[in-house]
N, C-alpha and C. Protein backbone atom coordinates (compact mmCIF):
# COMPACT_ATOMS: atom_id res chain seq x y z
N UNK A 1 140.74 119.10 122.15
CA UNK A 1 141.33 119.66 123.33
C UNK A 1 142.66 118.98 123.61
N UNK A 2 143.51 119.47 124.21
CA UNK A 2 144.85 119.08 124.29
C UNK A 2 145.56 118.98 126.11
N UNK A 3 145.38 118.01 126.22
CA UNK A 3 146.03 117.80 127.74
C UNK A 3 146.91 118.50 128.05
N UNK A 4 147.48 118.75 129.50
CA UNK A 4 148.19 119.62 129.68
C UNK A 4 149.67 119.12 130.11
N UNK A 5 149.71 117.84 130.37
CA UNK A 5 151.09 116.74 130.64
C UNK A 5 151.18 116.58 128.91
N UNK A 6 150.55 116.44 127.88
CA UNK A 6 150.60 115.97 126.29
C UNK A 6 150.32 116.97 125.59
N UNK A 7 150.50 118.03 124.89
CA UNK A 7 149.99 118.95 124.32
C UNK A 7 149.56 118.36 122.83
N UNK A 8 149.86 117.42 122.35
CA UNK A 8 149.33 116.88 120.67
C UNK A 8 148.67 115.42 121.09
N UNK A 9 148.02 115.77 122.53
CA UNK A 9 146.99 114.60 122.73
C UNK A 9 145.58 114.96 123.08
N UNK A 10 144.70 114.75 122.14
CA UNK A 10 143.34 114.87 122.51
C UNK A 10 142.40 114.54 123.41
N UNK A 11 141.39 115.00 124.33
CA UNK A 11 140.72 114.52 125.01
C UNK A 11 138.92 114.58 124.67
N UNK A 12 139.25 115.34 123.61
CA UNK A 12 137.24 115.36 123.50
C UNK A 12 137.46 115.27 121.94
N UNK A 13 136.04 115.39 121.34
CA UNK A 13 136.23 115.72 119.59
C UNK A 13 136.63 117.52 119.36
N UNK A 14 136.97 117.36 118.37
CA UNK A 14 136.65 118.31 117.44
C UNK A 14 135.56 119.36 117.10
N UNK A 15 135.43 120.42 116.43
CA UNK A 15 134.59 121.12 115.79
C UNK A 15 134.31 120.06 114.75
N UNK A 16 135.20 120.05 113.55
CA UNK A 16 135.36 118.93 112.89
C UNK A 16 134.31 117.83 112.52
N UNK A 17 134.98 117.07 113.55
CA UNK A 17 134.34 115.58 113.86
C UNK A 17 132.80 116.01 114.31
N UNK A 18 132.53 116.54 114.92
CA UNK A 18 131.18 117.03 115.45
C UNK A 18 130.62 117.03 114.46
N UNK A 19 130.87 118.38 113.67
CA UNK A 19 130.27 118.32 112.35
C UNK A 19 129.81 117.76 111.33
N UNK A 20 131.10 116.79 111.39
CA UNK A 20 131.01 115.72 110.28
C UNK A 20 129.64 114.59 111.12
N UNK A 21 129.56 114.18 112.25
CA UNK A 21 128.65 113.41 112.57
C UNK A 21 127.07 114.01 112.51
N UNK A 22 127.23 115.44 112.70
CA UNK A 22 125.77 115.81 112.81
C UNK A 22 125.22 116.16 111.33
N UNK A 23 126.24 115.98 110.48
CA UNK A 23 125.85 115.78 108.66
C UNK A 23 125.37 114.40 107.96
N UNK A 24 126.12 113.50 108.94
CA UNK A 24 125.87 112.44 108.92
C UNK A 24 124.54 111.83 109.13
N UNK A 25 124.42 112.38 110.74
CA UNK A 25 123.28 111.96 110.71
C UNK A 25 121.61 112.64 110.30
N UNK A 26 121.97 113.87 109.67
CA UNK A 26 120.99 114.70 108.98
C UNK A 26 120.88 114.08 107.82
N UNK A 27 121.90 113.19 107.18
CA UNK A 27 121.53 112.54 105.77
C UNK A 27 120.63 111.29 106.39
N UNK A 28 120.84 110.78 107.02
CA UNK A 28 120.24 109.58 107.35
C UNK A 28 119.43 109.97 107.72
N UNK A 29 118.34 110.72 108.72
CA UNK A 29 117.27 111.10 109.27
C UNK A 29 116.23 111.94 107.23
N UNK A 30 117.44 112.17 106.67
CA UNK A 30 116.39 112.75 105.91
C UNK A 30 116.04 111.69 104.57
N UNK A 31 116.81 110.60 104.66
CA UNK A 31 116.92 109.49 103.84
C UNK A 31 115.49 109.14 103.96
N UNK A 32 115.29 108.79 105.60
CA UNK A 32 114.19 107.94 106.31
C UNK A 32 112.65 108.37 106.31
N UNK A 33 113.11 109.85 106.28
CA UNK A 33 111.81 110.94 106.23
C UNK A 33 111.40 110.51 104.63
N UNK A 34 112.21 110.35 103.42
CA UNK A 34 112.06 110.20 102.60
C UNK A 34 111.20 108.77 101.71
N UNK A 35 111.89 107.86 102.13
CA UNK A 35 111.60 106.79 102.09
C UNK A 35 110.39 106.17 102.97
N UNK A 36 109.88 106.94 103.98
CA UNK A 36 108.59 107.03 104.44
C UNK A 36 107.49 107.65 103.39
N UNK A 37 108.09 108.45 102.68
CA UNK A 37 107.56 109.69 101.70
C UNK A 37 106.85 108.50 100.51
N UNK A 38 107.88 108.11 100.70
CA UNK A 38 107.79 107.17 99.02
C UNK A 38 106.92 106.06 99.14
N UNK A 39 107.07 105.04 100.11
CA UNK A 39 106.04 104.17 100.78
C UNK A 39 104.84 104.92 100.57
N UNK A 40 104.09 106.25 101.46
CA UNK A 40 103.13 106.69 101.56
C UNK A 40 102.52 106.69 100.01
N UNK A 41 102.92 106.96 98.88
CA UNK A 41 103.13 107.37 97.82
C UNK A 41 102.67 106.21 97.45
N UNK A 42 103.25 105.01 97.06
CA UNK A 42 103.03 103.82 96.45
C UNK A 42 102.23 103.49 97.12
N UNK A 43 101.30 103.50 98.28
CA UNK A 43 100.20 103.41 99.19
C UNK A 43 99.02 103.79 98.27
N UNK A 44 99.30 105.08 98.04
CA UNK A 44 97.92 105.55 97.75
C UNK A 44 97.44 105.06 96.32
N UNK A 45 99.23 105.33 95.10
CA UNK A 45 98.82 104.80 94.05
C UNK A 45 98.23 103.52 93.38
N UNK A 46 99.06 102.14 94.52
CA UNK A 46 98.38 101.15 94.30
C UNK A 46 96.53 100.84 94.60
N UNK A 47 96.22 101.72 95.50
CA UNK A 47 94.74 102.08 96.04
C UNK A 47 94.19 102.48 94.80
N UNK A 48 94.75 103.37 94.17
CA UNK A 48 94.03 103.79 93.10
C UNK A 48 94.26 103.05 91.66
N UNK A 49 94.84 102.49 91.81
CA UNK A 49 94.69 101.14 90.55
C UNK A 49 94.03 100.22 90.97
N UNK A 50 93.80 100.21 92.42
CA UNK A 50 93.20 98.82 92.49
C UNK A 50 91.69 99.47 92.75
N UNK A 51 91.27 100.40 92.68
CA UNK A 51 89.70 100.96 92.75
C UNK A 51 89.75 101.22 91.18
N UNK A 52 90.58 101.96 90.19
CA UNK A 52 89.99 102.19 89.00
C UNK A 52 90.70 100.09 88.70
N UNK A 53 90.50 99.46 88.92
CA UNK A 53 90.99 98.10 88.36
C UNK A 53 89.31 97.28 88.49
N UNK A 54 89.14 97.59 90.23
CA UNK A 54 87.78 97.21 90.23
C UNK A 54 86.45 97.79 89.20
N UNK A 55 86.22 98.89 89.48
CA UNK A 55 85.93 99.61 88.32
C UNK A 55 86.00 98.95 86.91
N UNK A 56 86.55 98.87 86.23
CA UNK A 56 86.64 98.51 84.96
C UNK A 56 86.57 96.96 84.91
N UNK A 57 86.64 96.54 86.02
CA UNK A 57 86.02 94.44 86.20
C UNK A 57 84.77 94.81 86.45
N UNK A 58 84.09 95.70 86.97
CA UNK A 58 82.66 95.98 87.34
C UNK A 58 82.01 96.35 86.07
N UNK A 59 82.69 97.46 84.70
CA UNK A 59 81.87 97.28 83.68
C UNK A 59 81.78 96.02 82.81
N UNK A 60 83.64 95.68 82.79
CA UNK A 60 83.36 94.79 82.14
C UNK A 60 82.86 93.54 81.71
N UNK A 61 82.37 92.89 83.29
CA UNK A 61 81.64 91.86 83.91
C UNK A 61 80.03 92.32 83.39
N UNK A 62 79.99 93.17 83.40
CA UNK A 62 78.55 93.51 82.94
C UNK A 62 78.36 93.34 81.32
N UNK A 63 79.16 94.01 80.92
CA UNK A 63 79.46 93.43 79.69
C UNK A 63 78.73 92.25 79.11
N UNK A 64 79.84 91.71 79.52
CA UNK A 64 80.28 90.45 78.99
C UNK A 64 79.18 89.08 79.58
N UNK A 65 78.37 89.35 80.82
CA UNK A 65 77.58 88.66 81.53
C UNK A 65 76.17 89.21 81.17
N UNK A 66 76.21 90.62 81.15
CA UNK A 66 74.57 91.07 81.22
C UNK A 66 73.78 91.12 82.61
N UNK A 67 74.86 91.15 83.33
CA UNK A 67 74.52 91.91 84.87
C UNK A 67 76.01 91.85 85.99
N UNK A 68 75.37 92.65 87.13
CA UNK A 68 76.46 92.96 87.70
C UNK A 68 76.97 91.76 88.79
N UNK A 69 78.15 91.85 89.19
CA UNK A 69 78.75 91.10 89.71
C UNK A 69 78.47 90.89 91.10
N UNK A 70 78.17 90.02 91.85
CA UNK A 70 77.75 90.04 93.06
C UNK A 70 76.04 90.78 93.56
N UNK A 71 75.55 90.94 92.04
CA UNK A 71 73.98 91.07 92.41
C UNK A 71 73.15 90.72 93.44
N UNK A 72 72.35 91.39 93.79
CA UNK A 72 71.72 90.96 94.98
C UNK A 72 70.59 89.73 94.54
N UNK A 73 69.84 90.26 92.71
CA UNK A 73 69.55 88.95 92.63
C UNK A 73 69.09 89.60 91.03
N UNK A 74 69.46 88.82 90.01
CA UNK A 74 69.77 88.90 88.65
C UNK A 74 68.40 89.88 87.92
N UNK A 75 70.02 90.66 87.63
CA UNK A 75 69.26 91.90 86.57
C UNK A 75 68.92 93.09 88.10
N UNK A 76 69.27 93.17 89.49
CA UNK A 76 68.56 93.70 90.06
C UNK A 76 69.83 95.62 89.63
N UNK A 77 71.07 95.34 89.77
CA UNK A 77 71.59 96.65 89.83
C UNK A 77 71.90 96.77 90.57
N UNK A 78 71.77 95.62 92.12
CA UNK A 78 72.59 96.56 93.21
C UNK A 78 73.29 95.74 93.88
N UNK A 79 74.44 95.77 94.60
CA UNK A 79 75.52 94.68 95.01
C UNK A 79 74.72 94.41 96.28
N UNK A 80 75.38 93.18 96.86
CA UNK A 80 75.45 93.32 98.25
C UNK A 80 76.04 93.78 98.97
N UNK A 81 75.86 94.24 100.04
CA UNK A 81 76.83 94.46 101.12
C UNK A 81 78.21 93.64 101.51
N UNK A 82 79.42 93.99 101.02
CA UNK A 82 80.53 92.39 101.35
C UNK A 82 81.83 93.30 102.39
N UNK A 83 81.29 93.13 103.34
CA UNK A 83 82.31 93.09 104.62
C UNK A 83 83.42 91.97 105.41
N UNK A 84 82.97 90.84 104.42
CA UNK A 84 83.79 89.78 105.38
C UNK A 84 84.08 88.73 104.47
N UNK A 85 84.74 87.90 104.98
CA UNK A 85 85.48 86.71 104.03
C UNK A 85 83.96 85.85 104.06
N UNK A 86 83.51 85.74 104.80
CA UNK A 86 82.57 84.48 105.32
C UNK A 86 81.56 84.18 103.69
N UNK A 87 81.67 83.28 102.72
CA UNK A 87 80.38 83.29 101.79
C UNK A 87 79.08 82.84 102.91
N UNK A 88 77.69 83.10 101.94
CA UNK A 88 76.72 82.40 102.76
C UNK A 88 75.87 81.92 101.31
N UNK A 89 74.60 81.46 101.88
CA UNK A 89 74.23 80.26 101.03
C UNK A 89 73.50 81.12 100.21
N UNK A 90 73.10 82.19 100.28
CA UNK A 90 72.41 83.32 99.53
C UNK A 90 72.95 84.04 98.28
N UNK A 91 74.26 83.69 98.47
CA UNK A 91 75.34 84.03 97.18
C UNK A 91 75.25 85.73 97.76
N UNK A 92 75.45 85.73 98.60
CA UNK A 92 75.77 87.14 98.81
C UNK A 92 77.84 87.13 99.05
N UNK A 93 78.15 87.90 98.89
CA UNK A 93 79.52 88.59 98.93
C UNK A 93 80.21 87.39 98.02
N UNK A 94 80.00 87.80 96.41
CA UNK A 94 80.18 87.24 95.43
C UNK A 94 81.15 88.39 94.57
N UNK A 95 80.83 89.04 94.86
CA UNK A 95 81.29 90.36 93.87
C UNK A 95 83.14 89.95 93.31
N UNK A 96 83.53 90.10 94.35
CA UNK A 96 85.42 89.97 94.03
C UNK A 96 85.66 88.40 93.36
N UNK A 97 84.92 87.06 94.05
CA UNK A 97 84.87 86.54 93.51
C UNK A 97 84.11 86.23 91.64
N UNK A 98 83.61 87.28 91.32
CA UNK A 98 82.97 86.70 90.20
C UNK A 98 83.86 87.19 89.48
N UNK A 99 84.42 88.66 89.50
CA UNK A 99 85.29 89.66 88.88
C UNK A 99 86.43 88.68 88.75
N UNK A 100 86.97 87.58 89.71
CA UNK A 100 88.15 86.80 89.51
C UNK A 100 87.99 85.83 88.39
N UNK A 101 86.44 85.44 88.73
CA UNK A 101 86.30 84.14 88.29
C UNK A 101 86.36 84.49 86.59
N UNK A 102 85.97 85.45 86.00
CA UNK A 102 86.16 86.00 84.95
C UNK A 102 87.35 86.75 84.31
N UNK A 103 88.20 86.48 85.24
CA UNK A 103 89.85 87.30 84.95
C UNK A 103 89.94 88.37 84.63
N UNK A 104 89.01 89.07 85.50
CA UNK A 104 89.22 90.65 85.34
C UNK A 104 90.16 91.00 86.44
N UNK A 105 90.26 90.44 87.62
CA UNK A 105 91.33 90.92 88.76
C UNK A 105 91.75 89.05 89.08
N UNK A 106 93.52 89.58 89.68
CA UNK A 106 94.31 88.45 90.52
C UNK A 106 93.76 88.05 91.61
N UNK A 107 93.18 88.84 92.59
CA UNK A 107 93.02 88.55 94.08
C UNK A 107 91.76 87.58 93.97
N UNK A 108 91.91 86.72 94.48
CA UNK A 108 90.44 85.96 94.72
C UNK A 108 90.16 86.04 95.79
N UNK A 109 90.46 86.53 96.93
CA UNK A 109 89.73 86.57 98.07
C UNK A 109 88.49 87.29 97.66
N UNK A 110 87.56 86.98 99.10
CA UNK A 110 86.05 87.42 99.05
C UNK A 110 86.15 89.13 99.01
N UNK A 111 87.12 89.31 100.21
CA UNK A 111 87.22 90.45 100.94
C UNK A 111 88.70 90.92 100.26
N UNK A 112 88.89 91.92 99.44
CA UNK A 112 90.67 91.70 99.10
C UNK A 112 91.36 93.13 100.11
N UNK A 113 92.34 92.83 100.56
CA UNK A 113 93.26 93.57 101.16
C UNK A 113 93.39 94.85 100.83
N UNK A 114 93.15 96.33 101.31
CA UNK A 114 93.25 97.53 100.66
C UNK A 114 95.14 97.71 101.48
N UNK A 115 94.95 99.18 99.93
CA UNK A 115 96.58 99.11 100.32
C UNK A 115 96.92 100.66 101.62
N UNK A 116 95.79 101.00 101.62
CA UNK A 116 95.19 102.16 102.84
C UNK A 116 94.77 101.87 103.78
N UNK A 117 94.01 101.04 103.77
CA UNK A 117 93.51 100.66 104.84
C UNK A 117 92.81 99.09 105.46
N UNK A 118 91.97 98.21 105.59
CA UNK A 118 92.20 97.44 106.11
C UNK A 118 92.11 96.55 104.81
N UNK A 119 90.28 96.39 104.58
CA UNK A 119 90.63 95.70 103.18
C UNK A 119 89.20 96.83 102.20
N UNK A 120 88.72 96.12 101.35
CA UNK A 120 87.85 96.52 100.43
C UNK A 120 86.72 96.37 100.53
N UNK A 121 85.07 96.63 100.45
CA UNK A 121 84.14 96.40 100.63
C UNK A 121 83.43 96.87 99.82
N UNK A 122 82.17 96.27 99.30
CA UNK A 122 81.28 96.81 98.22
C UNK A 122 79.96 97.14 98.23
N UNK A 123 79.24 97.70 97.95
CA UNK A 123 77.43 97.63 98.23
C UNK A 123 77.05 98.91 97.32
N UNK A 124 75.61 98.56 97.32
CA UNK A 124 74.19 99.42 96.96
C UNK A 124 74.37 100.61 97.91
N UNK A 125 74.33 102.10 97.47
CA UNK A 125 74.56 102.90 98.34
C UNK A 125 73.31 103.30 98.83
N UNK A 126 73.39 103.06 100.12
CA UNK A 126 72.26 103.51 100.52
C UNK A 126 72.36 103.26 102.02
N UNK A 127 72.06 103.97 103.37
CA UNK A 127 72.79 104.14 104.58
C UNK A 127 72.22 103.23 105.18
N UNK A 128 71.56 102.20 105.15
CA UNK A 128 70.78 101.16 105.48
C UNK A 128 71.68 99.74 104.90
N UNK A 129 72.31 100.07 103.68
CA UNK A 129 73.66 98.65 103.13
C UNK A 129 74.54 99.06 103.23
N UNK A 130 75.53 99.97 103.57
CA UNK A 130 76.67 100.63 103.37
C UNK A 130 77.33 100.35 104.98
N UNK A 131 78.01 99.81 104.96
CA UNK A 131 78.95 100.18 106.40
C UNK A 131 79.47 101.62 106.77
N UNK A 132 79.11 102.58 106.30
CA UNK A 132 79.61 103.66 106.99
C UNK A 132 78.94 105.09 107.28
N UNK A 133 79.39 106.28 106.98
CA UNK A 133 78.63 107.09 108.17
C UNK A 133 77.65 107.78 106.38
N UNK A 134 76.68 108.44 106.51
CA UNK A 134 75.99 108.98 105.46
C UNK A 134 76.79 109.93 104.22
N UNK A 135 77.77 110.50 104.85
CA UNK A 135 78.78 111.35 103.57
C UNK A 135 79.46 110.53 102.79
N UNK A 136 79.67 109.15 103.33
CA UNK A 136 80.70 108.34 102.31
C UNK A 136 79.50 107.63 101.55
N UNK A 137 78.66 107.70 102.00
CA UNK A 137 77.91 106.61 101.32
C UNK A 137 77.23 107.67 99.90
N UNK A 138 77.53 106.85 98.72
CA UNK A 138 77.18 107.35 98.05
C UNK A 138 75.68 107.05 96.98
N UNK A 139 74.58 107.99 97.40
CA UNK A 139 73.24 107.58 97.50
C UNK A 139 73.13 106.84 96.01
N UNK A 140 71.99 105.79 96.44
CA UNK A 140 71.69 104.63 95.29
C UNK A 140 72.77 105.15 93.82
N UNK A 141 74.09 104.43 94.42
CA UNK A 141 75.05 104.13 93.04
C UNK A 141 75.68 102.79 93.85
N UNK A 142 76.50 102.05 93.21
CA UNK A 142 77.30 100.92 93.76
C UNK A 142 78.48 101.16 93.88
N UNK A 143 78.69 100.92 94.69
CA UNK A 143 80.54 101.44 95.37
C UNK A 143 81.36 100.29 95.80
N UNK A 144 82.53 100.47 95.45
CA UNK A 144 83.90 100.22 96.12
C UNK A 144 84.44 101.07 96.96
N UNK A 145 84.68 100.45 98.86
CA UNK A 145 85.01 101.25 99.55
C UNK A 145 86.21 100.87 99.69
N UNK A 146 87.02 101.40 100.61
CA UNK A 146 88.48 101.27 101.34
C UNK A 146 87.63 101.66 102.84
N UNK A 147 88.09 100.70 103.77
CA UNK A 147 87.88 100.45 105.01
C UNK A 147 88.88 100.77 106.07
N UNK A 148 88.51 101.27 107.19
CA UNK A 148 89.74 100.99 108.37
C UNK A 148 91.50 102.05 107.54
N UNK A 149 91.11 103.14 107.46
CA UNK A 149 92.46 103.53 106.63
C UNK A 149 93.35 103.98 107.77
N UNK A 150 94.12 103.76 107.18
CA UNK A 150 95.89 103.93 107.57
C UNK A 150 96.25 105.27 108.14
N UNK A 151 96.07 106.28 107.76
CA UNK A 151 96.08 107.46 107.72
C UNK A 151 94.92 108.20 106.80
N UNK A 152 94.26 109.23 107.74
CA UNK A 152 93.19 109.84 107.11
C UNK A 152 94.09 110.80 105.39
N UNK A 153 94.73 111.50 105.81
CA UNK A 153 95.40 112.09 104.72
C UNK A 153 95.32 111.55 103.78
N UNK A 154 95.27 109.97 103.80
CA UNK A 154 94.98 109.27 102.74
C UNK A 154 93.99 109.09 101.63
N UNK A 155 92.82 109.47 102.05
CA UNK A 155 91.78 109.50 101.82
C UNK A 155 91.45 111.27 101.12
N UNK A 156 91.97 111.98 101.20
CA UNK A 156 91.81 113.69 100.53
C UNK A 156 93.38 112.99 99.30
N UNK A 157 94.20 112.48 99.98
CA UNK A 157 94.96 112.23 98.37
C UNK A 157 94.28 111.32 97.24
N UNK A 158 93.93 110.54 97.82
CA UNK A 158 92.80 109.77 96.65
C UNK A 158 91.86 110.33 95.84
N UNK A 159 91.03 111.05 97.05
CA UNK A 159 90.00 112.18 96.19
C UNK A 159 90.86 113.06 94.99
N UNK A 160 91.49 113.35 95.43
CA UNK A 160 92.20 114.77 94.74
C UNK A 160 92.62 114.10 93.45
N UNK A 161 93.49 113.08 93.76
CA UNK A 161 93.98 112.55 92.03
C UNK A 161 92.63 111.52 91.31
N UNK A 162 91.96 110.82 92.32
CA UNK A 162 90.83 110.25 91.28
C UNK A 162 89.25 111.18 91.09
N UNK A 163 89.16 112.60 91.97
CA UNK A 163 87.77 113.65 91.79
C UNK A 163 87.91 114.80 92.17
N UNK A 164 87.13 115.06 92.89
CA UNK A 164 86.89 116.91 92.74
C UNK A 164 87.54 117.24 94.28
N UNK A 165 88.39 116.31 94.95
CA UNK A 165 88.62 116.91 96.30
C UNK A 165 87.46 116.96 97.49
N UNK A 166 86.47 116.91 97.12
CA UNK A 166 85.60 117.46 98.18
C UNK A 166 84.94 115.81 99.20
N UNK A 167 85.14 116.04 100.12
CA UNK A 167 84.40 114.67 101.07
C UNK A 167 83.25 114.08 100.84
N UNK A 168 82.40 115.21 100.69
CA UNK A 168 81.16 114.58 100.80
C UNK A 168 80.52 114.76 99.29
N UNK A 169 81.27 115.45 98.27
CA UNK A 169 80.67 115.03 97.06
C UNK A 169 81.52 114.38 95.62
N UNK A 170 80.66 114.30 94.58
CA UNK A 170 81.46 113.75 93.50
C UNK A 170 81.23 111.90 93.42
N UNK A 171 82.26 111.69 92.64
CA UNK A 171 82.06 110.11 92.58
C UNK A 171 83.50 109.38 93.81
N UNK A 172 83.89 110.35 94.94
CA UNK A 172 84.83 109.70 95.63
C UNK A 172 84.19 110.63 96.86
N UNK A 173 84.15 109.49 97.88
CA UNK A 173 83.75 110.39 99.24
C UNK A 173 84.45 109.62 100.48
N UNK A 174 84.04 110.77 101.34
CA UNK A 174 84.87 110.10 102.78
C UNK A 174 83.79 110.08 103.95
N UNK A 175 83.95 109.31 105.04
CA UNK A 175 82.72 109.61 105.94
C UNK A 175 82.88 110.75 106.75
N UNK A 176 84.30 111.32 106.39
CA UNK A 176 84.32 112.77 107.60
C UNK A 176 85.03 113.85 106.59
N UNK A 177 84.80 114.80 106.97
CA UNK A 177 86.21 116.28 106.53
C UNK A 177 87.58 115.62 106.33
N UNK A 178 87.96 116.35 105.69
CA UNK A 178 89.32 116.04 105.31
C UNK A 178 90.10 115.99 106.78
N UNK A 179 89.57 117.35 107.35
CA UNK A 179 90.71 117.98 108.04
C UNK A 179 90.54 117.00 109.52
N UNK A 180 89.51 116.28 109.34
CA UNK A 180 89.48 115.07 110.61
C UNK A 180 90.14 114.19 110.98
N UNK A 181 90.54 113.55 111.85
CA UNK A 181 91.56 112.68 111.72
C UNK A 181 90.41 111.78 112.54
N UNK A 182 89.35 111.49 112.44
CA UNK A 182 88.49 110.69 112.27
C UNK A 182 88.05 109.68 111.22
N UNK A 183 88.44 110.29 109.95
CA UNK A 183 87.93 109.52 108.72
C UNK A 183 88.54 107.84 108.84
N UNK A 184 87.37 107.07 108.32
CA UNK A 184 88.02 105.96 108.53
C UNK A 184 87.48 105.08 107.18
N UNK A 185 86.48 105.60 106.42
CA UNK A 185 85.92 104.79 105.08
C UNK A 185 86.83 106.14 103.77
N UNK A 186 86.54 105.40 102.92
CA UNK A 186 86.32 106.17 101.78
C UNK A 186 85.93 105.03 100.59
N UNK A 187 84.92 105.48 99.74
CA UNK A 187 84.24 105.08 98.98
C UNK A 187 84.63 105.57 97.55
N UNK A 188 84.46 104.60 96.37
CA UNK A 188 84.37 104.94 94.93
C UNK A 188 83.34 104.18 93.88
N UNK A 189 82.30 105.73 93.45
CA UNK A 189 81.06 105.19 92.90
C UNK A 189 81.69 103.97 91.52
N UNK A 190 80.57 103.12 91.34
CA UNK A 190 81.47 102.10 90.40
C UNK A 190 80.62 102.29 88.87
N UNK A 191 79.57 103.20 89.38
CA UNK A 191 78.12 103.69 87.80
C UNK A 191 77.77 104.50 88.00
């Protein structure tokens, strides 16, 4: 706009300049959308290396030992329940630790950090050892869960690239519908 004492003096922007800022900031807003994209992404994939990682320390501990890792009590087949850092004198929530102690996985914590959700948990499926609701639990097999997740969406992308998609069946389950934004476990059979 052009004053009326100055005629080649401006007082507001441009078409122009406008333009140029609201391009500006459409690259940056879609940078961010993006790079949220990508995070989400490396979220789920590290989840799923670190469940098929457990997995393959779970056969191969068997293997190589002649029973499973964190047994409830030798030769029995079924884990314990391991929800928490805490060991107890029963040798229960052994599992992550034995898998370390044998250099099948880095993490030595009891309880290791999920990259979905809070951390990892293991047990005998059965709705009586399992921390969660009856659809995730997957009946007498031994599982690796993901706990406390981040975003439910998370949990139907996992299914989808490591099983058949479906919640409540297959060797990957969730404790709710996909379409819930309730879900808060998801589980992966380990036999």
């Amino acid at each position: 706009m052009f004053s009326r004492d100055n005629p080649t003096c401006s007082n507001g922007f441009t078409l122009v300049e406008i333009a140029i800022t609201l391009v500006i900031i459409g690259l940056l807003l879609s940078g961010t959308l993006k790079a949220q994209e990508l995070i989400h992404s490396a979220q789920i994939n590290r989840a799923i290396e670190d469940l098929k990682n457990f997995q393959v320390a779970y056969w191969s501990y068997r293997d190589r030992m002649g029973e499973i890792p964190g047994a409830m009590n030798s030769h029995s087949g079924r884990l314990y329940k391991v929800t928490s850092d805490e060991p107890t004198s029963s040798g229960e929530h052994r599992f992550f630790y034995e898998i370390h102690d044998q250099g099948f996985i880095k993490q030595k914590r009891l309880v290791p950090d999920s990259a979905i959700g809070d951390v990892y948990q293991v047990a005998y499926g059965s709705t009586a050892n399992v921390d969660t609701h009856n659809n995730a639990t997957i009946e007498n097999k031994n599982q690796v869960c993901a706990s406390g997740l981040k975003d439910p969406d998370m949990a139907r992308q996992l299914d989808n690239k490591l099983d058949d998609g479906a919640y409540d069946d297959g060797n990957v389950r969730a404790d709710e519908d996909y379409e819930s934004e309730d879900i808060s476990i998801v589980c992966l059979a380990l036999d």
